[in-house]
Protein backbone atom coordinates (compact mmCIF):
# COMPACT_ATOMS: atom_id res chain seq x y z
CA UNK A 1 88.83 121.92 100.74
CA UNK A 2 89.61 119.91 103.75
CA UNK A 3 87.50 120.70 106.18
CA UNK A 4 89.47 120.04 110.05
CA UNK A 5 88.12 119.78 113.44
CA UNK A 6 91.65 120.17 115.26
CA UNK A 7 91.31 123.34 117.45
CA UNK A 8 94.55 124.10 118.81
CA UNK A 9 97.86 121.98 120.12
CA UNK A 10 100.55 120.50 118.40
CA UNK A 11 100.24 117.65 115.70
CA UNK A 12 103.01 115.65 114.45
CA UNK A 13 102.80 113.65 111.27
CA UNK A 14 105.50 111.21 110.78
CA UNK A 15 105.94 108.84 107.47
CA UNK A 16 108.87 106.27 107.72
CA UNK A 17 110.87 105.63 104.11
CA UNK A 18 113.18 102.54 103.15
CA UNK A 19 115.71 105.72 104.32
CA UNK A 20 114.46 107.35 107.12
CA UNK A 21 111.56 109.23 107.47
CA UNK A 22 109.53 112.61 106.79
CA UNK A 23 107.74 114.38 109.63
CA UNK A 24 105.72 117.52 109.81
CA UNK A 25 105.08 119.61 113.17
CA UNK A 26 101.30 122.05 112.65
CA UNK A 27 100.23 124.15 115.38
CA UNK A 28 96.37 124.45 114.36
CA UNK A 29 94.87 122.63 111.46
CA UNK A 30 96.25 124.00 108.37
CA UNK A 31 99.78 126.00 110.02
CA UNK A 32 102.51 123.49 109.92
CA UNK A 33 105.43 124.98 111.95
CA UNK A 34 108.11 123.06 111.07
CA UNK A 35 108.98 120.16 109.13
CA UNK A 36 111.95 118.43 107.91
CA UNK A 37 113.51 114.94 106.92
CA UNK A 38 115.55 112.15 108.58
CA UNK A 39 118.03 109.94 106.52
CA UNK A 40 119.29 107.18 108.42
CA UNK A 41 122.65 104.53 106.91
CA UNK A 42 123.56 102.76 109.17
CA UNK A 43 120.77 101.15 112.10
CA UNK A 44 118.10 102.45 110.48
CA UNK A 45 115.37 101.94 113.41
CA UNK A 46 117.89 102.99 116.28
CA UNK A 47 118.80 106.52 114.43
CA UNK A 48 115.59 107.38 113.38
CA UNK A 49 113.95 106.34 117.19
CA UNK A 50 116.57 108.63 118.41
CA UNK A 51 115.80 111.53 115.83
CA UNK A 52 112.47 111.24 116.87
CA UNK A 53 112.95 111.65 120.38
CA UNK A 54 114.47 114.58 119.76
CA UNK A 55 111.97 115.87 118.02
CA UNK A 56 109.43 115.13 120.22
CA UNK A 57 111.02 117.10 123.09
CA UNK A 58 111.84 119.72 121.16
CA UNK A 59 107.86 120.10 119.70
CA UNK A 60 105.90 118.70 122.56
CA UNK A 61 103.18 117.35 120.52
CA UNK A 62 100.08 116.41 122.14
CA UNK A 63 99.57 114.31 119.36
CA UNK A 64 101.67 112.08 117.02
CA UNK A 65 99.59 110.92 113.77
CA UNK A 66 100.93 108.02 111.39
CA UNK A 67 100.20 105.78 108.75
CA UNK A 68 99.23 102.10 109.55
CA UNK A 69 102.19 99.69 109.37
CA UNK A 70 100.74 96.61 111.19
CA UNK A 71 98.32 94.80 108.48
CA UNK A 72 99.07 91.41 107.16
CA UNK A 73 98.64 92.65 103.99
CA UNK A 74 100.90 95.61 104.26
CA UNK A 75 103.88 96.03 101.19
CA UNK A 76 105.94 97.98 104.16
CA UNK A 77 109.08 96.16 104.95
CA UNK A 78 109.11 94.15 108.49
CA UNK A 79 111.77 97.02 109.55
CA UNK A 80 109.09 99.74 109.39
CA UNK A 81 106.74 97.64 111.18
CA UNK A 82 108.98 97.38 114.03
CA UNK A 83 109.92 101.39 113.65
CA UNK A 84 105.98 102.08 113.89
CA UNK A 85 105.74 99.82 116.69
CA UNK A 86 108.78 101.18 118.49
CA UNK A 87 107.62 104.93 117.19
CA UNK A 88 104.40 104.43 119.00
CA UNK A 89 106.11 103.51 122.36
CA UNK A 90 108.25 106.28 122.56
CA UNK A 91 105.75 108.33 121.97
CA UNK A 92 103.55 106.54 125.03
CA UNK A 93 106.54 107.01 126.98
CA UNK A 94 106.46 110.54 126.87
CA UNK A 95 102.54 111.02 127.31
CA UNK A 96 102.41 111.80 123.94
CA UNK A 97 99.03 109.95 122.80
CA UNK A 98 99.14 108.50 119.19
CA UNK A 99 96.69 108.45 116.39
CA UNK A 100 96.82 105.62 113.25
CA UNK A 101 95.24 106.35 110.19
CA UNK A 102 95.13 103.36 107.08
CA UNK A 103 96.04 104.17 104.00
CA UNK A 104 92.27 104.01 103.17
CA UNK A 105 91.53 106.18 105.69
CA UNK A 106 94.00 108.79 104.36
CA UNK A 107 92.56 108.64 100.55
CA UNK A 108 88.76 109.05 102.60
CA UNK A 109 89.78 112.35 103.73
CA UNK A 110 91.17 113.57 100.05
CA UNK A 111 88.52 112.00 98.61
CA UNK A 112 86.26 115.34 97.69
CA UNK A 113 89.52 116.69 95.96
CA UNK A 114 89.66 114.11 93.99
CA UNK A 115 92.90 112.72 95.29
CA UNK A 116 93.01 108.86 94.78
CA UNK A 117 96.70 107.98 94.76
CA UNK A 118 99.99 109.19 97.09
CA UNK A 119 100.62 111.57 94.29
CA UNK A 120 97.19 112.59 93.91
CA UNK A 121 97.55 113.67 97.90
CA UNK A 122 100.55 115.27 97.79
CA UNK A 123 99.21 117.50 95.09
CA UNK A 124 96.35 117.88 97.46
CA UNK A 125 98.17 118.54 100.36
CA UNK A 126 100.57 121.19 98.00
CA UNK A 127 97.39 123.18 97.44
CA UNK A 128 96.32 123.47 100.89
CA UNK A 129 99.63 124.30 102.67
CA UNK A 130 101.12 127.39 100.78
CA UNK A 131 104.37 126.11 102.46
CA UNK A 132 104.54 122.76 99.95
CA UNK A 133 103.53 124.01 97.12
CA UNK A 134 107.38 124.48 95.89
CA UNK A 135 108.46 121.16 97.93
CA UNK A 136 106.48 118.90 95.78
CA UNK A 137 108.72 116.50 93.73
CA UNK A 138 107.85 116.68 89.42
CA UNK A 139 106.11 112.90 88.96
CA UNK A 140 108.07 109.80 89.51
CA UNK A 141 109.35 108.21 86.07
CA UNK A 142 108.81 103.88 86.64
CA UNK A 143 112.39 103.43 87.09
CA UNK A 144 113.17 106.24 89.71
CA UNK A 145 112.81 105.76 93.59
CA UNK A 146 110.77 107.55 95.55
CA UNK A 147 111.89 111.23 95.60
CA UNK A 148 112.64 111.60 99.50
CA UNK A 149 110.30 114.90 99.67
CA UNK A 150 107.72 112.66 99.59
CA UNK A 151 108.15 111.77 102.69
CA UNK A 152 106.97 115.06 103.72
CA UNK A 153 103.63 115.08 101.88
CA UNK A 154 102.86 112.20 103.12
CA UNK A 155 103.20 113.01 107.12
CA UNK A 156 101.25 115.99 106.52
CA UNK A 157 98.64 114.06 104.85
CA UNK A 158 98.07 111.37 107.77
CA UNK A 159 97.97 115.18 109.87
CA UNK A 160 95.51 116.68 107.65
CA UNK A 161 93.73 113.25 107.82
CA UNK A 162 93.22 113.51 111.36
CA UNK A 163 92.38 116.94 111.28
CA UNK A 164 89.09 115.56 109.25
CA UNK A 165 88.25 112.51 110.67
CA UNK A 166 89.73 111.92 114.19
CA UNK A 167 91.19 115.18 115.70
């Protein structure tokens, strides 16, 4: 099991997507409170900043946990990169401090489950939050995009990742 070092306050996870993003509100380290996703058509970085600040009002987290987006080497799309950027200052803007956590980071804090890749996690993170377990998307075929639900496991993970090694 995880073990987490978060004692109390509000953590939100956020994951962008190519179509939005996922996010996941926990109150404590294993009680998410609310979670939910974002698709975004048309000005992808301009709805989603605005979801967000919604969000963030309506939560008051004291902290807002993602994935890194900034490496050289990152496959995320320049748009996300600017959306983490721009996700971060928001979140500055409204005293919300942020937390970062790289992907190896993330797979760290799975590792005694055994979890290696994204689906490995999310199959982690469906065991430990009784609220996932039916959320969890049946295994990607090659030729399908990324189920959106994914989106979800993936902001809890970065959560449950700070839990472990930052919070």
């Amino acid at each position: 099991m995880i073990a987490a070092c978060l004692e109390s306050g509000r953590v939100m996870g956020f994951h962008p997507t190519a179509r939005g993003f996922g996010w996941v509100v926990f109150e404590g380290p294993f009680r998410p409170i609310d979670w939910g996703l974002v698709s975004a058509r048309k000005d992808k970085n301009a709805t989603c900043l605005k979801r967000l600040d919604g969000l963030l009002r309506r939560f008051a987290p004291e902290v807002l946990v993602l994935e890194a987006y900034d490496r050289e080497n990152s496959r995320r799309a320049r748009r996300i990169a600017r959306l983490g950027a721009a996700v971060r200052r928001a979140a500055d803007m409204q005293g919300i401090e942020t937390a970062v956590y790289h992907r190896a980071q993330v797979r760290e804090a799975f590792a005694e489950t055994g979890a290696k890749t994204r689906r490995d996690i999310a199959q982690a993170v469906a065991r430990h939050l009784e609220a996932f377990r039916h959320r969890l998307p049946p295994p990607r075929k090659p030729w399908d995009s990324e189920d959106a639900r994914e989106a979800l496991f993936a902001a809890a993970a970065v959560v449950l990742t700070h839990n472990r090694l930052g919070g």
